[in-house]
Protein backbone atom coordinates (compact mmCIF):
# COMPACT_ATOMS: atom_id res chain seq x y z
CA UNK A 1 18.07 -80.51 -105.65
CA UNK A 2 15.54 -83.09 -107.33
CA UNK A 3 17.61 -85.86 -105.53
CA UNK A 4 16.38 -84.17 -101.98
CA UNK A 5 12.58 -83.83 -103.60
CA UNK A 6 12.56 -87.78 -104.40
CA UNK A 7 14.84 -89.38 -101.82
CA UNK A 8 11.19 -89.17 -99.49
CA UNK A 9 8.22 -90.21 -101.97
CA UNK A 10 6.29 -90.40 -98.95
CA UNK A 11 6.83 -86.85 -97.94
CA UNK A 12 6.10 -84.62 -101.30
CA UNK A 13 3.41 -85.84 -103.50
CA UNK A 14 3.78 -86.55 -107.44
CA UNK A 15 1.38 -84.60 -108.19
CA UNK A 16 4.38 -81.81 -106.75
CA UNK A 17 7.00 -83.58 -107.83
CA UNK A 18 5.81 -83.55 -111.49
CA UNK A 19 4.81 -80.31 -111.87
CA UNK A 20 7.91 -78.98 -110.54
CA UNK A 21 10.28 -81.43 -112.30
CA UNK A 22 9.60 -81.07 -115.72
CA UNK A 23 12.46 -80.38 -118.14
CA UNK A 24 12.14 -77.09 -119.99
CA UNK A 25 11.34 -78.92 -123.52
CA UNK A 26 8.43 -78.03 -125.83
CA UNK A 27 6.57 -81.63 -125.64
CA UNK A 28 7.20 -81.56 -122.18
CA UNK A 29 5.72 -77.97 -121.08
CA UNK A 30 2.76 -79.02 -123.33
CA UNK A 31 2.61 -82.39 -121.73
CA UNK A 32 2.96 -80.81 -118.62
CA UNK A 33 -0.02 -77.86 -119.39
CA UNK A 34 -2.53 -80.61 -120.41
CA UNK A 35 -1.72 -82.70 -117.55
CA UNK A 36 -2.13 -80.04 -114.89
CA UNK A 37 -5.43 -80.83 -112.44
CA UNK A 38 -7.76 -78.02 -113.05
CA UNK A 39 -7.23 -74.90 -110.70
CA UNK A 40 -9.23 -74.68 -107.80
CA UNK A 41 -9.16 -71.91 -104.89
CA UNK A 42 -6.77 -72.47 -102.22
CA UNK A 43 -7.50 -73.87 -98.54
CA UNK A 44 -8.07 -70.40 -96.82
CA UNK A 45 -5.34 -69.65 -94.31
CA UNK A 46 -6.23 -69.41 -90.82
CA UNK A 47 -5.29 -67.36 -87.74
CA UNK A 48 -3.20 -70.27 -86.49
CA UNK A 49 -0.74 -70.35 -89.29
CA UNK A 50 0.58 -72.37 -92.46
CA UNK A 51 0.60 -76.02 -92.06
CA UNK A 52 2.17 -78.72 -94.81
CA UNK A 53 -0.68 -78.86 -97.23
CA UNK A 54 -0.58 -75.23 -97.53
CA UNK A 55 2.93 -75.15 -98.21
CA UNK A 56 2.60 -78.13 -101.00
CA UNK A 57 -0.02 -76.59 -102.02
CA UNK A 58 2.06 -73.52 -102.91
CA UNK A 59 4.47 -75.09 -104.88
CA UNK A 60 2.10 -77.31 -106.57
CA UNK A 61 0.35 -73.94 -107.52
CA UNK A 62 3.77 -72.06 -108.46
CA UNK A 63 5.11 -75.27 -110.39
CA UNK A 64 1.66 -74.62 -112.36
CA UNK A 65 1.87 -71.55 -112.71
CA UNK A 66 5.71 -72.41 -114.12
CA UNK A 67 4.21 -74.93 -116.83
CA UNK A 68 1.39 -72.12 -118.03
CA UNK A 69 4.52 -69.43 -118.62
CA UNK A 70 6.56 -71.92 -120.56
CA UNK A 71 3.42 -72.83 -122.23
CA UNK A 72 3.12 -68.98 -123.18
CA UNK A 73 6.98 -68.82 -124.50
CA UNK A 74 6.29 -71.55 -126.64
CA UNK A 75 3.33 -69.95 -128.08
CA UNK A 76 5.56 -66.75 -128.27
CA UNK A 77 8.58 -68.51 -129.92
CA UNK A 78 5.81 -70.43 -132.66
CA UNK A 79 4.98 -66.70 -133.44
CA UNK A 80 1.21 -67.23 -132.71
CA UNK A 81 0.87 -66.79 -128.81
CA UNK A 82 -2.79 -64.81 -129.47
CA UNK A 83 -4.95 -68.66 -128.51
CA UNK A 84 -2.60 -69.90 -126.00
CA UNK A 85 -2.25 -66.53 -123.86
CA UNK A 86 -6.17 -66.44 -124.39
CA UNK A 87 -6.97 -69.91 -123.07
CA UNK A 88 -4.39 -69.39 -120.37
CA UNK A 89 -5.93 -66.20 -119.16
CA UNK A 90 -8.42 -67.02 -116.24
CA UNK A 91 -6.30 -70.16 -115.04
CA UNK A 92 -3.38 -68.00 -114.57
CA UNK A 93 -5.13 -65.26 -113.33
CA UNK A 94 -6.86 -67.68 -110.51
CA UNK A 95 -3.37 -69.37 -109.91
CA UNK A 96 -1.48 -66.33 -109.17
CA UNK A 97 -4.26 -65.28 -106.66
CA UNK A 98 -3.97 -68.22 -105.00
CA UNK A 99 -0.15 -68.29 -104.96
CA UNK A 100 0.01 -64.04 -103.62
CA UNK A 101 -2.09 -65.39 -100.78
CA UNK A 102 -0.26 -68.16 -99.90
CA UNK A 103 3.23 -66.47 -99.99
CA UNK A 104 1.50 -63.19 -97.76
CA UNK A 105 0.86 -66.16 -95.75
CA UNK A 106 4.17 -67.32 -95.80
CA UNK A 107 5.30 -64.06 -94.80
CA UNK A 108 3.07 -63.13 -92.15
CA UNK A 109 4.09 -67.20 -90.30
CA UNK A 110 7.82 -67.36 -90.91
CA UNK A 111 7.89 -69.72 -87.83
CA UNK A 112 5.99 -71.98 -90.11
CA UNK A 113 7.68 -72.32 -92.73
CA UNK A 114 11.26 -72.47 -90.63
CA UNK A 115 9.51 -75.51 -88.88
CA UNK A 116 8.94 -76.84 -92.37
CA UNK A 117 10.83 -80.11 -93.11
CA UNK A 118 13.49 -80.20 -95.86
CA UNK A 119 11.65 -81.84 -98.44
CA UNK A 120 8.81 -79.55 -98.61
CA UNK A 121 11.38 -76.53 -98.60
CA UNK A 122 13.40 -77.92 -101.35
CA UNK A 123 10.03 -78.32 -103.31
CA UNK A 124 9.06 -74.74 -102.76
CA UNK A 125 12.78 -73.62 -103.94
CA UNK A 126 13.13 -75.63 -106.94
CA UNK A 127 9.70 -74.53 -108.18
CA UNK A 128 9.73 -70.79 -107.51
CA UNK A 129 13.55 -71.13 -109.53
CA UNK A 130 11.88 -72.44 -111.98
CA UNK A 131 8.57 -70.05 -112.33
CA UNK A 132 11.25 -67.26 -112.08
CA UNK A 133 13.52 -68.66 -114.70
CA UNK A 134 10.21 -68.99 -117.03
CA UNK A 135 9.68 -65.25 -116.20
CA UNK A 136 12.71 -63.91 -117.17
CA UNK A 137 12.29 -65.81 -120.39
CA UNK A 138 8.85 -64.78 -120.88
CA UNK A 139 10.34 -60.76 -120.72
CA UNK A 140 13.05 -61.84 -123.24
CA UNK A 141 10.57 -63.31 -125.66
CA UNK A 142 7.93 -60.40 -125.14
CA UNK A 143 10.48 -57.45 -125.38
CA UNK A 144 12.07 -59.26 -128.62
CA UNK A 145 8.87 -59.67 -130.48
CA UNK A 146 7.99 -55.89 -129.17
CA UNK A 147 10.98 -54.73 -131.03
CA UNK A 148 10.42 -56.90 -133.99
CA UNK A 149 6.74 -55.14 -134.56
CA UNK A 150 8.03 -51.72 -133.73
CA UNK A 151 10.81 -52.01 -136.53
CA UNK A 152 8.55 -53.63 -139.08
CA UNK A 153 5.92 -50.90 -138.25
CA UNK A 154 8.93 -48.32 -138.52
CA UNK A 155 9.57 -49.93 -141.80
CA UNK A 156 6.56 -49.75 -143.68
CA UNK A 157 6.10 -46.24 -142.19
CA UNK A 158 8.88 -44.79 -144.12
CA UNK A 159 7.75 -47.00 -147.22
CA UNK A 160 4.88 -45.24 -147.23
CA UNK A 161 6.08 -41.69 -146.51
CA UNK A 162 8.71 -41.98 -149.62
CA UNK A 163 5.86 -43.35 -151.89
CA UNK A 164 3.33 -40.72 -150.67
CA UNK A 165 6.14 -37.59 -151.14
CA UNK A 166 8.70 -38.78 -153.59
CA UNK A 167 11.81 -36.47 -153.52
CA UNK A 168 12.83 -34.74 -156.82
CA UNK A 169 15.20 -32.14 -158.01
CA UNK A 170 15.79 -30.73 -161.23
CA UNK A 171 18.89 -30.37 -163.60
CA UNK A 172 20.34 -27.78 -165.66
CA UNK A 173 18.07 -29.16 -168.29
CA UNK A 174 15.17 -28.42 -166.16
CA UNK A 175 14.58 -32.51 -166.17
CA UNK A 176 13.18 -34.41 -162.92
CA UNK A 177 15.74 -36.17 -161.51
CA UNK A 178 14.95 -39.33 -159.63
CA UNK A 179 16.19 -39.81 -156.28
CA UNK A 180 15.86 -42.77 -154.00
CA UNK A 181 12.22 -43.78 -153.66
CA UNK A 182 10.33 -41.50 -156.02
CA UNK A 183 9.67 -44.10 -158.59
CA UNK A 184 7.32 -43.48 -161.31
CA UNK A 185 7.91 -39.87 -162.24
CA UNK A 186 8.39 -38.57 -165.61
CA UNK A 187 11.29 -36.46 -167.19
CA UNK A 188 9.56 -33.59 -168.59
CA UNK A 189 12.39 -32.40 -171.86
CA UNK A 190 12.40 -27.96 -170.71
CA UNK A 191 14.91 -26.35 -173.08
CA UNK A 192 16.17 -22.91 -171.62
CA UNK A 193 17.27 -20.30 -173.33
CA UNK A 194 19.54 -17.42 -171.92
CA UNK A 195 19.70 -13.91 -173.48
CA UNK A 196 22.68 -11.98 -172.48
């Protein structure tokens, strides 16, 4: 697949080629995230269809878009993701506008994008496999570390319910007996006496 993207250097620029190339590493997605030009609205799509920059532009914009989720599973995996997703917030939100627009575009000219040479098509698949593949790691990550806070929250919930109502029951003695998680409690000595 990257073979057909960089057998014609002419025909996809590096700026493409970069962004949708990069390897899935750490130093690379944060190589990747610093390196990324600034995002800017899209050309606005007009009545007489997609043309090539419009369709580069879309995977420049989803290969982005790629490098800002793997960005976020990084943060997610480093167990601080609060200043990355933060930062990332308004880019992503812009890029994804840009990139629904472009692929209602997409959809609305399919003659366009059939007449699209191969190059430009392989660019487009290889970055929205990768923007997907970041997704579906993204959900993994975020439904993991919900779990993880729901258990530790069900965790010290019971912790606290068996420390606010300790559990007790008395012998024949009339002593306390400790169960599980009433710690601290006295055995008060009761001698009983029966009369037949």
């Amino acid at each position: 697949m990257v073979a057909a993207v960089t057998a014609k250097p002419a025909s996809v620029p590096s700026t493409v080629r970069a962004a949708v190339a990069q390897p899935l590493t750490r130093p690379a997605v944060i190589a990747t995230a610093r390196a990324l030009p600034p995002a800017r609205p899209a050309t606005s799509v007009t009545a007489g269809g997609l043309d090539r920059a419009m369709l580069l532009e879309l995977a420049e914009i989803t290969g982005q878009l790629a490098a800002l989720v793997e960005n976020e599973n990084e943060a997610i995996r480093g167990g601080k993701p609060g200043p990355v997703l933060e930062g990332n917030r308004e880019r992503k939100a812009l890029l994804i506008q840009n990139q629904e627009r472009l692929v209602k575009a997409m959809r609305e000219f399919p003659d366009d994008m059939a007449k699209a040479d191969a190059s430009i098509k392989a660019a487009l698949k290889q970055a929205f496999q990768r923007f997907q593949t970041a997704i579906e790691r993204h959900k993994l990550l975020a439904q993991a570390a919900i779990e993880v806070t729901q258990n530790l929250l069900r965790v010290i919930g019971k912790a606290a319910t068996e420390q606010n109502n300790p559990i007790t029951n008395y012998s024949r003695s009339a002593a306390v007996n400790r169960m599980p998680g009433a710690h601290g409690l006295r055995v008060a000595p009761v001698a009983v006496y029966r009369t037949a």
